[in-house]
C-alpha atoms as a PDB file:
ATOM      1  CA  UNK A   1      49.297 -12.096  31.321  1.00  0.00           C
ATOM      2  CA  UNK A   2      52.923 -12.325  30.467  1.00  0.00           C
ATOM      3  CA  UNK A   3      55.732 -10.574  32.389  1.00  0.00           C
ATOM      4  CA  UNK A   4      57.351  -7.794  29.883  1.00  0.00           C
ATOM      5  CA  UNK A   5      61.004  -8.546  29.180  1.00  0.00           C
ATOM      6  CA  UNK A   6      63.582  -6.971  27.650  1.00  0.00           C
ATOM      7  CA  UNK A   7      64.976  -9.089  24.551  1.00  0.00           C
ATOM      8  CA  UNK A   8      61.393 -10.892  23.603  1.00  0.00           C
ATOM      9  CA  UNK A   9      61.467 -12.436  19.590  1.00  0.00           C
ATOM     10  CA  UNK A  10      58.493 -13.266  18.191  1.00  0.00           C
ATOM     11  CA  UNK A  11      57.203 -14.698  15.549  1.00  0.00           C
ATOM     12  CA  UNK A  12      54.231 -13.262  13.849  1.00  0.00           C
ATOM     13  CA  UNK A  13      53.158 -15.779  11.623  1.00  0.00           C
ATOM     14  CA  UNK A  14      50.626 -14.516   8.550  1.00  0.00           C
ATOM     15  CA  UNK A  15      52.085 -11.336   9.208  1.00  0.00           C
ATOM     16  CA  UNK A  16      50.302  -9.059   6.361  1.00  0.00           C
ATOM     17  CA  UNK A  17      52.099  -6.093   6.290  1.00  0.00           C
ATOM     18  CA  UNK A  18      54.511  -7.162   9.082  1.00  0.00           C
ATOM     19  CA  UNK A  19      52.301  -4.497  11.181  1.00  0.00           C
ATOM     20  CA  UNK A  20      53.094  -5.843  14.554  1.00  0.00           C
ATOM     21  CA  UNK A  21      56.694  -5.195  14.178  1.00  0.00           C
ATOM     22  CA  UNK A  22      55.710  -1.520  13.998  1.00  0.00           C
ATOM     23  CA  UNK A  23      53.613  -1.693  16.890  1.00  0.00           C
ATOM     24  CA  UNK A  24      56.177  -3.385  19.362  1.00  0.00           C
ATOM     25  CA  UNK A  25      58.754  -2.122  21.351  1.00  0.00           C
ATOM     26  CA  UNK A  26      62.328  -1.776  19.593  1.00  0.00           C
ATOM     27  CA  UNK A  27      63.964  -4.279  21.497  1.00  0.00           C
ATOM     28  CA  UNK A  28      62.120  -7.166  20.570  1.00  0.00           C
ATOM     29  CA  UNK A  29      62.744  -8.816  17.432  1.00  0.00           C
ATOM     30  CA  UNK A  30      60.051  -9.927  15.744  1.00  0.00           C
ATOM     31  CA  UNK A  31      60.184 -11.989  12.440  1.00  0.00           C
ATOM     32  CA  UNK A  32      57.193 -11.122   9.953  1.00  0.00           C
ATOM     33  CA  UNK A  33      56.086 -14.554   7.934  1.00  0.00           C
ATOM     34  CA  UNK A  34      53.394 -14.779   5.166  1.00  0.00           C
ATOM     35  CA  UNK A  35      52.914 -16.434   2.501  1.00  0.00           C
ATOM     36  CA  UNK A  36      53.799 -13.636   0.106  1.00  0.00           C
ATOM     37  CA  UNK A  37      55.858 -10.669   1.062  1.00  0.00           C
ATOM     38  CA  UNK A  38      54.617  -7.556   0.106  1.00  0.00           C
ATOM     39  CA  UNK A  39      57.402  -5.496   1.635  1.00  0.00           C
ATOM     40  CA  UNK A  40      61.492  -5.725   2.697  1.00  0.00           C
ATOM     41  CA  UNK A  41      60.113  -6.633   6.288  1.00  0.00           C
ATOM     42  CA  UNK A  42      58.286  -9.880   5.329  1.00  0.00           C
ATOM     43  CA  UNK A  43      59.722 -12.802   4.919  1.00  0.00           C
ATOM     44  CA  UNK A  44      57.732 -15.152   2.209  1.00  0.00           C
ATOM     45  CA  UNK A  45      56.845 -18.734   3.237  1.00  0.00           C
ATOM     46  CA  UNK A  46      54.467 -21.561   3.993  1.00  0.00           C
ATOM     47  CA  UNK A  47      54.221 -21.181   8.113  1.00  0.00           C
ATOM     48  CA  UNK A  48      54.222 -24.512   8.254  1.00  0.00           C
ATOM     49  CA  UNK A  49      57.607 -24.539   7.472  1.00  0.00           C
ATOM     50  CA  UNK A  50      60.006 -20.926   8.616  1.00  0.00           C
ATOM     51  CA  UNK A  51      63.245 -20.904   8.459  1.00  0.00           C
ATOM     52  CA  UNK A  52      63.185 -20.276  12.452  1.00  0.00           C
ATOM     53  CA  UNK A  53      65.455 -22.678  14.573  1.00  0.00           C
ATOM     54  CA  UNK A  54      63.796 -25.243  17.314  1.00  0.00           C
ATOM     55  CA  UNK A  55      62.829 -23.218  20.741  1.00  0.00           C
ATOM     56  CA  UNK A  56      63.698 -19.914  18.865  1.00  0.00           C
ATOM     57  CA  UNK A  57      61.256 -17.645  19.855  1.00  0.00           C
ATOM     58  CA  UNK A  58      59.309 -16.457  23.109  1.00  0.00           C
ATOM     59  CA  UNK A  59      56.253 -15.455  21.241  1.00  0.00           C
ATOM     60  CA  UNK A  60      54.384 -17.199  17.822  1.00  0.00           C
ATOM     61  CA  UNK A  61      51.197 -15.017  16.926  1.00  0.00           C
ATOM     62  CA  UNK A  62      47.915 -15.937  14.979  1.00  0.00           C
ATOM     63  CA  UNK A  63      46.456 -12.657  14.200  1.00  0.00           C
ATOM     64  CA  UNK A  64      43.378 -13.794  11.722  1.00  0.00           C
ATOM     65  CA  UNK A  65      45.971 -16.034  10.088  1.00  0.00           C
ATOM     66  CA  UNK A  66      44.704 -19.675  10.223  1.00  0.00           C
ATOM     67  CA  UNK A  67      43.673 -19.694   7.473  1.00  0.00           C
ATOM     68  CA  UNK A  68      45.501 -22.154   5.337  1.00  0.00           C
ATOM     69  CA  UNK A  69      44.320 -25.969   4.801  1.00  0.00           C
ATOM     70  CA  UNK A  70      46.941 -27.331   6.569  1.00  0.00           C
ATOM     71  CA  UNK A  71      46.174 -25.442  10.629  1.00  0.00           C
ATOM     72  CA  UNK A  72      47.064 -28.266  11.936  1.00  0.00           C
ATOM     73  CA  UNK A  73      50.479 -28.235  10.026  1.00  0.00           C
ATOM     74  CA  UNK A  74      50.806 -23.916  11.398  1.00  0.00           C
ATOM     75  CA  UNK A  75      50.373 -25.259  15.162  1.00  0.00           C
ATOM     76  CA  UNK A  76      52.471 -28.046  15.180  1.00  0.00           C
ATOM     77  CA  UNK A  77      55.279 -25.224  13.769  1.00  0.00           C
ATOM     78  CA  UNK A  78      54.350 -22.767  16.324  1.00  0.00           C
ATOM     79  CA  UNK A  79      55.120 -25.541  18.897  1.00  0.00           C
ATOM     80  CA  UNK A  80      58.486 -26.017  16.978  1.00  0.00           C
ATOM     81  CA  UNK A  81      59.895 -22.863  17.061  1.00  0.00           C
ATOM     82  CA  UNK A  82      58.519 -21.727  20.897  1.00  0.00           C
ATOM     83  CA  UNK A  83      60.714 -21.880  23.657  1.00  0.00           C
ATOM     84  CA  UNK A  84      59.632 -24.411  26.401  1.00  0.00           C
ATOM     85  CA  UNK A  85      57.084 -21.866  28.277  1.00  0.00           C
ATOM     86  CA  UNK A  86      56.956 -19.831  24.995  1.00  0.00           C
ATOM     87  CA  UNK A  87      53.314 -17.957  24.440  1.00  0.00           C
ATOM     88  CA  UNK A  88      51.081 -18.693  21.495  1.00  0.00           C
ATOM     89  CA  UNK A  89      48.689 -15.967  20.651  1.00  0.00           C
ATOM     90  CA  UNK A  90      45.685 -16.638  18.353  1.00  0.00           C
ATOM     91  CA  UNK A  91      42.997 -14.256  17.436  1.00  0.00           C
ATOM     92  CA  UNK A  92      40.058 -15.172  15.215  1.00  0.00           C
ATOM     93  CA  UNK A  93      37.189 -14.706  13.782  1.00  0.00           C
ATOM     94  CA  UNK A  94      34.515 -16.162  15.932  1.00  0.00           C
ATOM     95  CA  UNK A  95      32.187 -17.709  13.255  1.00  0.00           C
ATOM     96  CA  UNK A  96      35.344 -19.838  12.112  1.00  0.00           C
ATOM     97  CA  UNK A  97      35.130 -21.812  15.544  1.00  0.00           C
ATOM     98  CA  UNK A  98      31.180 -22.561  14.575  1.00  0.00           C
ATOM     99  CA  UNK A  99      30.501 -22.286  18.469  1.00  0.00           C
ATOM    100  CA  UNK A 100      33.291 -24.688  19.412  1.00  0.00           C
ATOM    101  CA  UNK A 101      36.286 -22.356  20.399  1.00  0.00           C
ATOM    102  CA  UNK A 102      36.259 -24.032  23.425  1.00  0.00           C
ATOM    103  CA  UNK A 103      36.673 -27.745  21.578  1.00  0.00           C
ATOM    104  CA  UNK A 104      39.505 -26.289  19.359  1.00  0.00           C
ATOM    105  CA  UNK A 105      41.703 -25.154  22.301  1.00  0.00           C
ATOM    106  CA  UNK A 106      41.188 -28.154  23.914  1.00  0.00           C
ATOM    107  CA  UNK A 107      42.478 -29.808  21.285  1.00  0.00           C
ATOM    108  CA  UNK A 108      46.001 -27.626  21.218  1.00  0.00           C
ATOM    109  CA  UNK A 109      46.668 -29.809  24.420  1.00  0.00           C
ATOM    110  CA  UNK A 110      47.313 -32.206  22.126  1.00  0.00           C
ATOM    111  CA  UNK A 111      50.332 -30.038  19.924  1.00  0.00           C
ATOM    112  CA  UNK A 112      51.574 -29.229  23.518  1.00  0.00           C
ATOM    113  CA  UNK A 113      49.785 -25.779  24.858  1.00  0.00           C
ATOM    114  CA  UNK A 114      47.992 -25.385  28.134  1.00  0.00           C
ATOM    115  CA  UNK A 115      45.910 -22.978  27.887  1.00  0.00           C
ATOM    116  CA  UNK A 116      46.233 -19.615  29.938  1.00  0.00           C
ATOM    117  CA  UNK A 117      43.562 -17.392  28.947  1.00  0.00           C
ATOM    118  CA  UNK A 118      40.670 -16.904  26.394  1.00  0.00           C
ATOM    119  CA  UNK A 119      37.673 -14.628  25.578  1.00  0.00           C
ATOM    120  CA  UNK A 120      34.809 -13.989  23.252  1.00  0.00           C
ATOM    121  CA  UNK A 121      35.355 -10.055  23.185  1.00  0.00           C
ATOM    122  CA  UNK A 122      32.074  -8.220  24.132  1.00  0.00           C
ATOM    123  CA  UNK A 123      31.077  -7.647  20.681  1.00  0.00           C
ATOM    124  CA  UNK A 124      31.266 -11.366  19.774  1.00  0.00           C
ATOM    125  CA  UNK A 125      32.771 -10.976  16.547  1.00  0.00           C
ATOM    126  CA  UNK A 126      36.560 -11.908  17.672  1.00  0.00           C
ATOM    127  CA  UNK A 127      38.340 -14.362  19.587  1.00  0.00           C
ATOM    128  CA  UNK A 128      41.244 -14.637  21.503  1.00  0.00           C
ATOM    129  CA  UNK A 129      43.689 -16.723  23.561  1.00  0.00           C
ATOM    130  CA  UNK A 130      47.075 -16.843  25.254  1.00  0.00           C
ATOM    131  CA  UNK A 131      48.826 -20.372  25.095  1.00  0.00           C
ATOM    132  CA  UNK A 132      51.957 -21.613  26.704  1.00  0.00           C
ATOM    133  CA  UNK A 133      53.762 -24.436  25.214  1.00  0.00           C
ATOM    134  CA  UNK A 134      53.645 -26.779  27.957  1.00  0.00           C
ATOM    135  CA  UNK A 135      55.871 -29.784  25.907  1.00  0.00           C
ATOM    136  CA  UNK A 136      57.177 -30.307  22.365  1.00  0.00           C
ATOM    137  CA  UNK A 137      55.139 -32.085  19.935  1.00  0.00           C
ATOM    138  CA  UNK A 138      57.675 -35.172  18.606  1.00  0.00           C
ATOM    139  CA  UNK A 139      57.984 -34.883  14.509  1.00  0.00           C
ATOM    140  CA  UNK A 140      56.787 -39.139  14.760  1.00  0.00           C
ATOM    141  CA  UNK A 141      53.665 -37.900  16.442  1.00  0.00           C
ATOM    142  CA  UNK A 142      52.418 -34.954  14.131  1.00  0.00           C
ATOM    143  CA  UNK A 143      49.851 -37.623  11.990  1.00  0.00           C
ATOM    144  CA  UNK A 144      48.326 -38.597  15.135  1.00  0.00           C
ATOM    145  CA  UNK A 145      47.407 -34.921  16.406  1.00  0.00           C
ATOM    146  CA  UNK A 146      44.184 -34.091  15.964  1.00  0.00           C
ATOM    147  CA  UNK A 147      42.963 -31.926  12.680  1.00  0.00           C
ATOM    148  CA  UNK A 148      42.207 -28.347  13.128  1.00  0.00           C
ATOM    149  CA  UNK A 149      40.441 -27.056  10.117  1.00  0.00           C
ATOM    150  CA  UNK A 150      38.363 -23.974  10.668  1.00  0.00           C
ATOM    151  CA  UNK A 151      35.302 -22.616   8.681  1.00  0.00           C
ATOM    152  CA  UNK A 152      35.747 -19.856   6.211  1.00  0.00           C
ATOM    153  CA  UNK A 153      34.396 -16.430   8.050  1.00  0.00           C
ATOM    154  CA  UNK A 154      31.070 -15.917   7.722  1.00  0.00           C
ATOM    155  CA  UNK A 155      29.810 -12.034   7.224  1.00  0.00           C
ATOM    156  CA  UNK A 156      25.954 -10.798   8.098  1.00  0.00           C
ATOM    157  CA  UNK A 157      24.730  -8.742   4.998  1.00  0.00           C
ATOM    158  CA  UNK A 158      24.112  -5.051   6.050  1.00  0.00           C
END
């Protein structure tokens, strides 16, 4: 999907544990944001707002972390802080999308990604796409961009 490089940072934005650092090769640099850090490797704050530069990182991943009122608000910072050609990686719950995952990433095109790839995995619970910031979203603009809320996850009783 991506060509592997050597110095990749990434963002990993509603981090949880900061698991994904752990997971990743050494030489990439990932910075571990959520809204409340529950170890030295997080770093607390609203991802609408990180304390990351403008087109500072390769890489901004969603990983069941939209889940704030203010999505729109978490996009329009991934765009911020991703390199022109940068990847956005969001995986969801599929029940938040209420059937629309489709509409929703069409909307991104709006905060400046062009979609590369996306799947409902075979079990249908999850899904997931890869994004590449295709322009910057101007800060004059953000009101106009389309709302993203999504609905709370919805769980089948057993």
């Amino acid at each position: 999907m991506f060509k592997l490089m050597a110095n990749y940072k990434v963002a990993d934005l509603g981090c949880g544990d900061g698991r994904l650092s752990q997971l990743l090769p050494s030489n990439y640099e990932v910075y571990s944001f959520d809204l409340v850090s529950v170890n030295e490797h997080v770093i607390a704050c609203d991802m609408a707002h990180t304390p990351l530069k403008n087109s500072e990182v390769d890489i901004a991943v969603f990983c069941l972390s939209l889940m704030g009122t203010n999505c729109s608000e978490f996009l329009y910072e991934a765009n911020r802080i991703l390199k022109s050609g940068g990847v956005l990686i969001i995986v969801d719950v599929t029940s938040r999308f209420d059937g629309k995952f489709n509409d929703f990433l069409k909307k991104l095109k709006r905060y400046g990604f062009a979609k590369q790839f996306s799947e409902i995995t075979s079990d249908t619970y999850f899904v997931r796409a890869l994004l590449r910031k295709a322009s910057s979203c101007s800060s004059e603009l953000v009101h106009s961009l389309p709302k993203l809320n999504l609905k709370p996850c919805s769980y089948k009783k057993r």
